[in-house]
N, C-alpha and C. Protein backbone atom coordinates (compact mmCIF):
# COMPACT_ATOMS: atom_id res chain seq x y z
N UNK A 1 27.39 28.79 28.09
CA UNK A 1 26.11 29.06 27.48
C UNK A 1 25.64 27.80 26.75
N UNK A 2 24.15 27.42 27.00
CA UNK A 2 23.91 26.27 26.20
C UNK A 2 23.17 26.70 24.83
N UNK A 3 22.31 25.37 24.64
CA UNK A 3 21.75 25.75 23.23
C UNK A 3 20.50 26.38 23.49
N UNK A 4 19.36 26.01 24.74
CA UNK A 4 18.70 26.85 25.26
C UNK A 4 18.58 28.61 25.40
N UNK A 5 19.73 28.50 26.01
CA UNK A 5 19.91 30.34 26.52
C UNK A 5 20.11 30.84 25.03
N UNK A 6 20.81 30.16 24.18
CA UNK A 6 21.09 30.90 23.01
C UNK A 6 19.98 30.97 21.93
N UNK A 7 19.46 30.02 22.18
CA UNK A 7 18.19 30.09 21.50
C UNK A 7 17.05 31.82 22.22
N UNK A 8 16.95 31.70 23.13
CA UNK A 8 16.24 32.44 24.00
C UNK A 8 16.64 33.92 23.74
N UNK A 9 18.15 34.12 23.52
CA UNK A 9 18.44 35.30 22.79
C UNK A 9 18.30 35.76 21.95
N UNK A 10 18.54 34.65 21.05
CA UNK A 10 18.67 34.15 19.61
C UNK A 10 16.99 34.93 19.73
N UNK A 11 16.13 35.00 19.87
CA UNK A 11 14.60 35.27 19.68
C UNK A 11 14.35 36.67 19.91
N UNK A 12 14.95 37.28 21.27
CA UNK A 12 14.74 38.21 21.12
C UNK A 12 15.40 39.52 20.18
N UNK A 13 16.43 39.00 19.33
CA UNK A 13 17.19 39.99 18.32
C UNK A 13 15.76 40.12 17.28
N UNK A 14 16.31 41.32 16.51
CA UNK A 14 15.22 41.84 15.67
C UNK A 14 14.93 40.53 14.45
N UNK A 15 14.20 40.79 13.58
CA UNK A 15 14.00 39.73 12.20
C UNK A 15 15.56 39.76 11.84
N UNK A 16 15.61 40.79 11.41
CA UNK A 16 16.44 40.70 10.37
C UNK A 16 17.90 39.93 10.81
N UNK A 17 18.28 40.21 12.25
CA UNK A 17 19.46 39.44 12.50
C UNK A 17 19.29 37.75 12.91
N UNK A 18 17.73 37.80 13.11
CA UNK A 18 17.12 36.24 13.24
C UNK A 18 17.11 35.49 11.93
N UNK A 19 17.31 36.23 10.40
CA UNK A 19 17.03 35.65 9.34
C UNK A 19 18.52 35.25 9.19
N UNK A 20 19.44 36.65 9.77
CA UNK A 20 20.88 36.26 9.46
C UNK A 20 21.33 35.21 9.97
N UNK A 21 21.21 35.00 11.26
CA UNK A 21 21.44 33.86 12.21
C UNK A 21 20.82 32.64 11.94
N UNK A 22 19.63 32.38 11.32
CA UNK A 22 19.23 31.10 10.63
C UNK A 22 19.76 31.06 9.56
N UNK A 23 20.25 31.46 8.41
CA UNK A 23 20.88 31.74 7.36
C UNK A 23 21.90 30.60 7.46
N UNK A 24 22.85 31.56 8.76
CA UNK A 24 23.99 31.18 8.70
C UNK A 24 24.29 29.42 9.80
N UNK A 25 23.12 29.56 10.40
CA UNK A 25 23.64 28.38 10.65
C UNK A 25 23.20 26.90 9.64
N UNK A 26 21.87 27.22 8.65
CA UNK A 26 21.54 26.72 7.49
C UNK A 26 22.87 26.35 6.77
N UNK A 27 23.86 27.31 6.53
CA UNK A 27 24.95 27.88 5.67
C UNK A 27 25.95 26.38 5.85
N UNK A 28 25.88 26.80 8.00
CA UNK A 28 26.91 25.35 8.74
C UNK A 28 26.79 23.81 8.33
N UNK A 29 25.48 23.43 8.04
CA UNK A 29 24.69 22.28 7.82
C UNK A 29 25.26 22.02 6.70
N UNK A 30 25.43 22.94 6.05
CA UNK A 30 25.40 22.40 4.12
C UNK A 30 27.12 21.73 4.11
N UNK A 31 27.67 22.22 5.28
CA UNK A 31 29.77 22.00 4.71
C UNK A 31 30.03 20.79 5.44
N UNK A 32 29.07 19.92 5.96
CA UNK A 32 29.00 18.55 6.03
C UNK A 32 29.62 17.37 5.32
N UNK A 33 30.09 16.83 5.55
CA UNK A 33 30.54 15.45 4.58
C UNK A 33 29.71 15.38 3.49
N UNK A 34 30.06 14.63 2.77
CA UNK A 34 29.26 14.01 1.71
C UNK A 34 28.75 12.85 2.07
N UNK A 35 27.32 12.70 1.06
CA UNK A 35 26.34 11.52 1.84
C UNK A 35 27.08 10.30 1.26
N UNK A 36 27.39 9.58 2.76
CA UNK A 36 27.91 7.81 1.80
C UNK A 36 26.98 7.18 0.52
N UNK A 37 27.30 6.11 -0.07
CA UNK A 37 26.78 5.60 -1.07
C UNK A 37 25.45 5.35 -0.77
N UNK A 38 25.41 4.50 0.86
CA UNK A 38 24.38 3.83 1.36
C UNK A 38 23.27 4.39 1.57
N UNK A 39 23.64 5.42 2.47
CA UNK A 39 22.96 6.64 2.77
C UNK A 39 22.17 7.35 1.24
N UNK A 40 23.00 7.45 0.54
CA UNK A 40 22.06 8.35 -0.50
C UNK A 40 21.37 7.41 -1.24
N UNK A 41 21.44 5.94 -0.98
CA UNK A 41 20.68 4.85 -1.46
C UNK A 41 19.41 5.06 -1.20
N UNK A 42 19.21 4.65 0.69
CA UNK A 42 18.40 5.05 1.02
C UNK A 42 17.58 6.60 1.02
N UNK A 43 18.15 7.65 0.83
CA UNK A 43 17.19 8.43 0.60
C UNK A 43 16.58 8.63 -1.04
N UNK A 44 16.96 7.81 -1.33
CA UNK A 44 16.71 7.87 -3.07
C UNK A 44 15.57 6.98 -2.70
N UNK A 45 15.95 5.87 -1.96
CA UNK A 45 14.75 4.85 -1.62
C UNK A 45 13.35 5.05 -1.17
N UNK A 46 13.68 6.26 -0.02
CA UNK A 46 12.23 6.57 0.81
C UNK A 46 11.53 7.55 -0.16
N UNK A 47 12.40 8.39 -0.86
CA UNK A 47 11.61 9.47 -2.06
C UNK A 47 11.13 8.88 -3.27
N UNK A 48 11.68 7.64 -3.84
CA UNK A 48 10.72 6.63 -4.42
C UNK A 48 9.09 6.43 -3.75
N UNK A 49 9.71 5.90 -2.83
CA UNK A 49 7.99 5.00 -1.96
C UNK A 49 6.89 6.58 -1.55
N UNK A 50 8.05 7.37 -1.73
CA UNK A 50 6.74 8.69 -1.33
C UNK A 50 6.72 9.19 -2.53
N UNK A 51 6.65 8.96 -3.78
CA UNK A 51 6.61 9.32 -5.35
C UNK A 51 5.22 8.08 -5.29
N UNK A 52 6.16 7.33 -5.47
CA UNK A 52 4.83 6.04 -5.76
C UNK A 52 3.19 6.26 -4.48
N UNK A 53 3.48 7.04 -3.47
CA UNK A 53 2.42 6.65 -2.63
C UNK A 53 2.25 5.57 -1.45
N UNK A 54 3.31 4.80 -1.72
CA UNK A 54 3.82 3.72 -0.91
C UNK A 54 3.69 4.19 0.44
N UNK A 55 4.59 5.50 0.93
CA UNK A 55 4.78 6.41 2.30
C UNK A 55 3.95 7.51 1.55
N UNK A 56 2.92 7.67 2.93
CA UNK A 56 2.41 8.72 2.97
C UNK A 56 3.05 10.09 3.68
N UNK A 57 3.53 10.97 3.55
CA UNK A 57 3.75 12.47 3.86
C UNK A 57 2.75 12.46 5.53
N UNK A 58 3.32 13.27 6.94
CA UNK A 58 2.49 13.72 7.52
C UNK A 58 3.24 14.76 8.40
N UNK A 59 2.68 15.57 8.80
CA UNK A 59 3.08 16.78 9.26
C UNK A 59 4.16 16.84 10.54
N UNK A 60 4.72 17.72 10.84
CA UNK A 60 5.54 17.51 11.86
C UNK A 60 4.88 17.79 13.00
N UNK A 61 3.37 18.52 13.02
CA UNK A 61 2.72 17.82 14.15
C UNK A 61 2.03 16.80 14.55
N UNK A 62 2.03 16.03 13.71
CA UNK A 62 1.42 15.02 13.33
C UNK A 62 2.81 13.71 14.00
N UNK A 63 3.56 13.77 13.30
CA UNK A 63 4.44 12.97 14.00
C UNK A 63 5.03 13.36 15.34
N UNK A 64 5.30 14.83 15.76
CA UNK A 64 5.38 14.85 17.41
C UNK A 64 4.20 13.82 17.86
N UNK A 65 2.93 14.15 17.78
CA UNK A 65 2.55 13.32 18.32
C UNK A 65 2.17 11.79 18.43
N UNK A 66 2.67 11.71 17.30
CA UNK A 66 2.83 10.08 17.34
C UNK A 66 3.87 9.50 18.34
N UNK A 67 5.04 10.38 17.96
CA UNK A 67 6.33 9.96 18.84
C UNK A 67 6.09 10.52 20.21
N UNK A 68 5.06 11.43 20.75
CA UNK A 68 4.82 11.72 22.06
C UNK A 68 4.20 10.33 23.29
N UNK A 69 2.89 9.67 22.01
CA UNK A 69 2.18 8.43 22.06
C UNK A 69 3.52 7.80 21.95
N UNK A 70 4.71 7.32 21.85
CA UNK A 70 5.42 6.01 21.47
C UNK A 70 6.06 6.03 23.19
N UNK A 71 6.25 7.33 23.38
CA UNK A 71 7.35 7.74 24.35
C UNK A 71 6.55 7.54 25.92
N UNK A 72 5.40 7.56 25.85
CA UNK A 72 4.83 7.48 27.37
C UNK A 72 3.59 6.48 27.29
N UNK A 73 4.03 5.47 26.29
CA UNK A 73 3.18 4.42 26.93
C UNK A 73 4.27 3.56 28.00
């Protein structure tokens, strides 16, 4: 089974076992390593420049399609 088909199932279960099932794989994400030094440098870094205005915020449809434009020129 891939991540497709499971997804595809994954949709047709009711809410409530769809909230459980995002929940829990939310839950998986979090028991991750800890962020290296560098790493949490940089995200301390980019949430600066988007505090200050520096980086502007844009939507995640907004960047699909930017990265759609990057990918088929």
């Amino acid at each position: 089974m891939n991540a497709t088909e499971i997804i595809s199932g994954a949709l047709d279960l009711p809410r409530n076992d769809r909230s459980y099932l995002a929940s829990k794989l939310i839950e998986s994400l979090d028991e991750s390593e800890e962020l290296t030094p560098e790493f949490q440098a940089e995200l301390d870094a980019r949430l600066a420049r988007w505090k200050s205005g520096e980086n502007q915020a844009v939507s995640s449809d907004e960047l699909h399609r930017e990265i759609e434009q990057m990918l088929t020129r």
